[in-house]
PDB file of N, CA and C in Angstrom:
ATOM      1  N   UNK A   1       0.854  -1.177   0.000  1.00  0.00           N
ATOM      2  CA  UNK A   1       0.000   0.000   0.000  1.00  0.00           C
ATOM      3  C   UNK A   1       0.900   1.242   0.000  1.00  0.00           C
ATOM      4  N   UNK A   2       0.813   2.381  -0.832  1.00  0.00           N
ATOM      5  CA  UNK A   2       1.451   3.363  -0.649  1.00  0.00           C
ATOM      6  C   UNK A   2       1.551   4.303   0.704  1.00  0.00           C
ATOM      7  N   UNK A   3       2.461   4.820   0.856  1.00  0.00           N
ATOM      8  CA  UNK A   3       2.153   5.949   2.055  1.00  0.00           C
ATOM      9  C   UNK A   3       1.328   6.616   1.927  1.00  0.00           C
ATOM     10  N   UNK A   4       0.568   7.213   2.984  1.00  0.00           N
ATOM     11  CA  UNK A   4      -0.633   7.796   3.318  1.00  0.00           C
ATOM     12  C   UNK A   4      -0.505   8.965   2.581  1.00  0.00           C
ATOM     13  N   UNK A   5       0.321  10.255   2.552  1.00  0.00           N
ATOM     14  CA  UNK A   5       0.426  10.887   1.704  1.00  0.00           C
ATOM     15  C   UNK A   5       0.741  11.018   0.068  1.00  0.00           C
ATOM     16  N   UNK A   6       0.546   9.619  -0.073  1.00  0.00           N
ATOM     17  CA  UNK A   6       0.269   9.474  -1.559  1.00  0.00           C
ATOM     18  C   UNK A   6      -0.766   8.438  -2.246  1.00  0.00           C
ATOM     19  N   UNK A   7      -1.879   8.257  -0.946  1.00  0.00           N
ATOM     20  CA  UNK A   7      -3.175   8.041  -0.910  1.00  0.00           C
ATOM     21  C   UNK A   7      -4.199   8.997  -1.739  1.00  0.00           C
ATOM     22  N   UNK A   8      -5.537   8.450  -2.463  1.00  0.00           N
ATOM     23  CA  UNK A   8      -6.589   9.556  -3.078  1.00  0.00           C
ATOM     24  C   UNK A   8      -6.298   9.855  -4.410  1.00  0.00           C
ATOM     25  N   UNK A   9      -6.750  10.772  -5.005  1.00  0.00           N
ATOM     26  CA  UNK A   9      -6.981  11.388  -6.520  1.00  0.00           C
ATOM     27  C   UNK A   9      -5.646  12.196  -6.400  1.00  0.00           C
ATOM     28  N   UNK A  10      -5.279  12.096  -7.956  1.00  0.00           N
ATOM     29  CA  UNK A  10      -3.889  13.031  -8.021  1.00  0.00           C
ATOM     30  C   UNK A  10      -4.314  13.312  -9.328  1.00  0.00           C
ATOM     31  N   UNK A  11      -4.007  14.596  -9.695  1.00  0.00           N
ATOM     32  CA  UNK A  11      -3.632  14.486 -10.937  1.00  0.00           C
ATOM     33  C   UNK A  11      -2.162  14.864 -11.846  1.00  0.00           C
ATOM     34  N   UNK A  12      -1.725  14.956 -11.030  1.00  0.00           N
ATOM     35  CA  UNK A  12       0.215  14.898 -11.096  1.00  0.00           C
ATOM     36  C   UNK A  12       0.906  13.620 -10.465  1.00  0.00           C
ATOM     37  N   UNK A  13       1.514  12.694 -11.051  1.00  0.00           N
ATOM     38  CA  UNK A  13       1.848  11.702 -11.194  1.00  0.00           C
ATOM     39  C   UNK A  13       3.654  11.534 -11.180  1.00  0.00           C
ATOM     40  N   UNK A  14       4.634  11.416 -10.149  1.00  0.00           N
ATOM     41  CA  UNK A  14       6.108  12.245 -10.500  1.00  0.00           C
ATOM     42  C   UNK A  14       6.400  10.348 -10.639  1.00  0.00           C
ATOM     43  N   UNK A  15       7.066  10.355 -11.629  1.00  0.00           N
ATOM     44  CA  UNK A  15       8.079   9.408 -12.349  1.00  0.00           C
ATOM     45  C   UNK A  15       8.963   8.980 -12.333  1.00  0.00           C
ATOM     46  N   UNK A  16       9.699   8.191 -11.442  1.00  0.00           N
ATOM     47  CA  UNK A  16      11.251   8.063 -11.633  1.00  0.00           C
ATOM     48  C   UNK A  16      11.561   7.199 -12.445  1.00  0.00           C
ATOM     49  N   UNK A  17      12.740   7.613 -13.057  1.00  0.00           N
ATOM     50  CA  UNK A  17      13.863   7.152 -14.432  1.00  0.00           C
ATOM     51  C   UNK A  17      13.290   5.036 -14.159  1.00  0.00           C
ATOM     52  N   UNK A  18      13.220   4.507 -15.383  1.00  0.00           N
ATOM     53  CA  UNK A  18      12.964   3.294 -15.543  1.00  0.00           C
ATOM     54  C   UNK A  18      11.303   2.562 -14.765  1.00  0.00           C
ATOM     55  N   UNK A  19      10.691   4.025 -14.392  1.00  0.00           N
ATOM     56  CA  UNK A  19       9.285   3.266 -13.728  1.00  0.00           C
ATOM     57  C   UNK A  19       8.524   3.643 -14.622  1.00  0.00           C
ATOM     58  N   UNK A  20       7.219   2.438 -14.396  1.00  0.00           N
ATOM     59  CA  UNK A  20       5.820   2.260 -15.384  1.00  0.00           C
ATOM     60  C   UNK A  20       4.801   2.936 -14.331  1.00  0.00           C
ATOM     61  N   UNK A  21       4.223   3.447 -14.838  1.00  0.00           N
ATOM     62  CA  UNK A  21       2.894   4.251 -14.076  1.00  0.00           C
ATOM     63  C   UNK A  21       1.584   3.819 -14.706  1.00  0.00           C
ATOM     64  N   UNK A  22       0.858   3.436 -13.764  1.00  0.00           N
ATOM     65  CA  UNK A  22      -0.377   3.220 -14.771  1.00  0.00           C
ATOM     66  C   UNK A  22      -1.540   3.743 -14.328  1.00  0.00           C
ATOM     67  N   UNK A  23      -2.588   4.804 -14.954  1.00  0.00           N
ATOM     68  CA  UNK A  23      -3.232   5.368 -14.302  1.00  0.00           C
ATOM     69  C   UNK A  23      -5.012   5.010 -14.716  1.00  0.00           C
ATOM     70  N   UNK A  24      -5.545   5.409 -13.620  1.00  0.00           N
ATOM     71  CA  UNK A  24      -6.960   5.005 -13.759  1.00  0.00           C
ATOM     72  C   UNK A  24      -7.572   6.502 -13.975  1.00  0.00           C
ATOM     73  N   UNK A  25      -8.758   6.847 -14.903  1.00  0.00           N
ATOM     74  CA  UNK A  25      -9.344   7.993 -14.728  1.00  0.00           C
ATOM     75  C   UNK A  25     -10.777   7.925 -15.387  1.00  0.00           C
ATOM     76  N   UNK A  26     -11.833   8.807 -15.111  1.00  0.00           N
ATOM     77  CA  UNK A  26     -12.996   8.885 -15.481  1.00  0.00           C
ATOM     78  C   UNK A  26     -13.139  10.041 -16.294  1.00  0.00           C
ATOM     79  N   UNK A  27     -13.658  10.163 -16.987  1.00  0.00           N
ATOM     80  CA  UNK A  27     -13.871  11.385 -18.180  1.00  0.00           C
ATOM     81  C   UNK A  27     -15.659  11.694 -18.205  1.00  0.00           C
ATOM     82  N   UNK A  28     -16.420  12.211 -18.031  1.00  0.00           N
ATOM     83  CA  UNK A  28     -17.613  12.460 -17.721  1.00  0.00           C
ATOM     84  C   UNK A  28     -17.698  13.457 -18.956  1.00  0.00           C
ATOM     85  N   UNK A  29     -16.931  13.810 -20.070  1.00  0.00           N
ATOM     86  CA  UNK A  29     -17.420  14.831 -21.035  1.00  0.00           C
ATOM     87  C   UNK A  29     -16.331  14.112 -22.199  1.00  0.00           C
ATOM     88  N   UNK A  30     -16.807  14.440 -23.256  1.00  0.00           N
ATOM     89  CA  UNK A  30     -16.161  13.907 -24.720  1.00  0.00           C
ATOM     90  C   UNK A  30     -15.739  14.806 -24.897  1.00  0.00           C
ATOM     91  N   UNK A  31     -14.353  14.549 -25.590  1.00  0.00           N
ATOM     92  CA  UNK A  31     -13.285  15.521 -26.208  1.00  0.00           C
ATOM     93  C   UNK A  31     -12.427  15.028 -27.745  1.00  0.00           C
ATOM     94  N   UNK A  32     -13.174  15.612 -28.478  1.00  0.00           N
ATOM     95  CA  UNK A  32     -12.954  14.995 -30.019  1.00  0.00           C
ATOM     96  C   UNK A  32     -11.638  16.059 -29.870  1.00  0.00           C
ATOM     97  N   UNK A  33     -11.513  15.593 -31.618  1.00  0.00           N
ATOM     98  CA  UNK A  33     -10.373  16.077 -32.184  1.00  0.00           C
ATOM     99  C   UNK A  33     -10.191  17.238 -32.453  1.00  0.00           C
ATOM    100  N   UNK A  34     -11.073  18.122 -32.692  1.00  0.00           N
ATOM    101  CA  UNK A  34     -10.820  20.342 -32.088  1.00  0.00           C
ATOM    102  C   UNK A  34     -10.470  20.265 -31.167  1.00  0.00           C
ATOM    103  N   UNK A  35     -11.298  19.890 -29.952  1.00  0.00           N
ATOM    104  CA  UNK A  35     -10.574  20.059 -28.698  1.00  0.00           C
ATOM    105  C   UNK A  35     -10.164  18.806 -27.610  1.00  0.00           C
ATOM    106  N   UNK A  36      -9.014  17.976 -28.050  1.00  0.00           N
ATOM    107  CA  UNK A  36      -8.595  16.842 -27.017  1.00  0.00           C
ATOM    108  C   UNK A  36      -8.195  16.754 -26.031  1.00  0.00           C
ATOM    109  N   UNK A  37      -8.148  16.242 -25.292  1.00  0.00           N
ATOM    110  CA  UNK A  37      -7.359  16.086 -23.722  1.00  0.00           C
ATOM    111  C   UNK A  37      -5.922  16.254 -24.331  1.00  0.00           C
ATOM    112  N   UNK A  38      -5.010  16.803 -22.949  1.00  0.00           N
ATOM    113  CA  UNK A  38      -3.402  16.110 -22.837  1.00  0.00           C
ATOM    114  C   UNK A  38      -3.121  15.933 -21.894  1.00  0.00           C
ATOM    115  N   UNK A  39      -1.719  15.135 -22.675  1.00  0.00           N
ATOM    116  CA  UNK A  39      -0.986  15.169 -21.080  1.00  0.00           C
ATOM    117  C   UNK A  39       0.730  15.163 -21.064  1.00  0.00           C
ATOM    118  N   UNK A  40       0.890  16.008 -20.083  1.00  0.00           N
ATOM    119  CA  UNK A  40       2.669  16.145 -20.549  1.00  0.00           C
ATOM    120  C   UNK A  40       3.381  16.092 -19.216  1.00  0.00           C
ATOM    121  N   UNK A  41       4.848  16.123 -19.285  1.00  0.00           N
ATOM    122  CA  UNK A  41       5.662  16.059 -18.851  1.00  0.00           C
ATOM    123  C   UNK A  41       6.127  17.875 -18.856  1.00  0.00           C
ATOM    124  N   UNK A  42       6.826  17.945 -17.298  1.00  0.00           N
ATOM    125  CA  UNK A  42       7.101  19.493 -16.850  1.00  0.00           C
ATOM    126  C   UNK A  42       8.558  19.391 -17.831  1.00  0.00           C
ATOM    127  N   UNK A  43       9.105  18.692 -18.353  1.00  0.00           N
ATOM    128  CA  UNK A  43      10.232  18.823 -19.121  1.00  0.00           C
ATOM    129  C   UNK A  43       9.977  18.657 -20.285  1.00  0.00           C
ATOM    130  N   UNK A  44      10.304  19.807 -21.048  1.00  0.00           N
ATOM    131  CA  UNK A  44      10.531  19.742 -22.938  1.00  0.00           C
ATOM    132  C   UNK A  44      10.770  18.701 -23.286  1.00  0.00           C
ATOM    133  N   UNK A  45      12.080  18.591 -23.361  1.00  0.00           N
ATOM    134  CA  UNK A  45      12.650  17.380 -23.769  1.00  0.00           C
ATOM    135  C   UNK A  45      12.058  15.948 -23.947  1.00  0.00           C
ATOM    136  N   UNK A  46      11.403  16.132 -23.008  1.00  0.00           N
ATOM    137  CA  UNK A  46      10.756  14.763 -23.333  1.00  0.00           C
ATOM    138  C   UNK A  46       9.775  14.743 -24.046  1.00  0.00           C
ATOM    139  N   UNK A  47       9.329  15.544 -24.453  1.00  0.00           N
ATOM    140  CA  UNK A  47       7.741  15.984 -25.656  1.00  0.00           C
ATOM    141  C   UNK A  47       8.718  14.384 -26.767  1.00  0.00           C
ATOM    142  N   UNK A  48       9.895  14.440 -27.004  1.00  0.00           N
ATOM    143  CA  UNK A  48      10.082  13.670 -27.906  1.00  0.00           C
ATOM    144  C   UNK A  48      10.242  12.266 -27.767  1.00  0.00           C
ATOM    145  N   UNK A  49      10.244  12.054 -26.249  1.00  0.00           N
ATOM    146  CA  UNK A  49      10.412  10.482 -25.308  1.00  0.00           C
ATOM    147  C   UNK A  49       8.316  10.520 -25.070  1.00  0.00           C
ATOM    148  N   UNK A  50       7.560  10.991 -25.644  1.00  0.00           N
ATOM    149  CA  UNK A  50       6.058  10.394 -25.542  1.00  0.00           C
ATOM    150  C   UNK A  50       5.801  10.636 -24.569  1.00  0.00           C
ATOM    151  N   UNK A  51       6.133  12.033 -23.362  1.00  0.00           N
ATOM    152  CA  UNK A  51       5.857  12.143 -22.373  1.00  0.00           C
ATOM    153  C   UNK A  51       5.110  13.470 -22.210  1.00  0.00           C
ATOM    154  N   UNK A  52       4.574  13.833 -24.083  1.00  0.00           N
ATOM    155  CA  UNK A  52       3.660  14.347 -24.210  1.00  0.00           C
ATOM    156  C   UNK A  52       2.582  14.526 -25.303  1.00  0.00           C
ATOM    157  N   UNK A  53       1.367  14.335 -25.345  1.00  0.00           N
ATOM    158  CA  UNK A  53       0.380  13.614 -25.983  1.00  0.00           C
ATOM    159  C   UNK A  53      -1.295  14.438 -25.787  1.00  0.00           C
ATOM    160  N   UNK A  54      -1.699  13.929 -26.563  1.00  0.00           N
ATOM    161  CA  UNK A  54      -3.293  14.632 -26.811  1.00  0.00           C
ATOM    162  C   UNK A  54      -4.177  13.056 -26.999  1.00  0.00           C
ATOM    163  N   UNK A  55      -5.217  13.082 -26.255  1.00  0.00           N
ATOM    164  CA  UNK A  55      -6.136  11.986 -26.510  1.00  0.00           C
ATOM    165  C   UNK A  55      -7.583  12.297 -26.971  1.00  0.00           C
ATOM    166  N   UNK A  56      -8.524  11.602 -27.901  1.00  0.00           N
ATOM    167  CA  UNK A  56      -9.506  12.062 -27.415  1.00  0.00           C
ATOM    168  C   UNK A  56     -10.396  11.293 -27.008  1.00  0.00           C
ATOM    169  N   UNK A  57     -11.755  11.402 -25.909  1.00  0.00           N
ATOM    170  CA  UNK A  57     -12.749  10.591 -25.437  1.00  0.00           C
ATOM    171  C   UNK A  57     -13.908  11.143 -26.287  1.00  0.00           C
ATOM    172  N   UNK A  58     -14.626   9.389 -26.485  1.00  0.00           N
ATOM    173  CA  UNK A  58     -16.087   9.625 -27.159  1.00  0.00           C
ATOM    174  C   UNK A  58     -17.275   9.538 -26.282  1.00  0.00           C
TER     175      UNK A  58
END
């Protein structure tokens, strides 16, 4: 079980080098392709390691 302070809803997720994260989430509104979800990484650089992305829900 994680520590208590990293218990509940997050929506910032911090990563260390060689870990898999896998996240659960609910979407209650559709977001086509004008306007999609994202999701990124606080570092540039990695926009090119897939650690930043646009999805959309139907």
């Amino acid at each position: 079980m994680p520590p208590e302070h990293e218990r509940g809803w997050k929506d910032v997720v911090f990563v260390r080098r060689n870990e898999t994260v896998r996240l659960a989430a609910r979407f209650d509104q559709p977001a086509g392709r004008a306007h999609p979800f994202m999701y990124h990484c606080h570092i540039l650089e990695h926009e090119d390691n897939g650690m930043m992305g646009q999805f959309t829900v139907a």
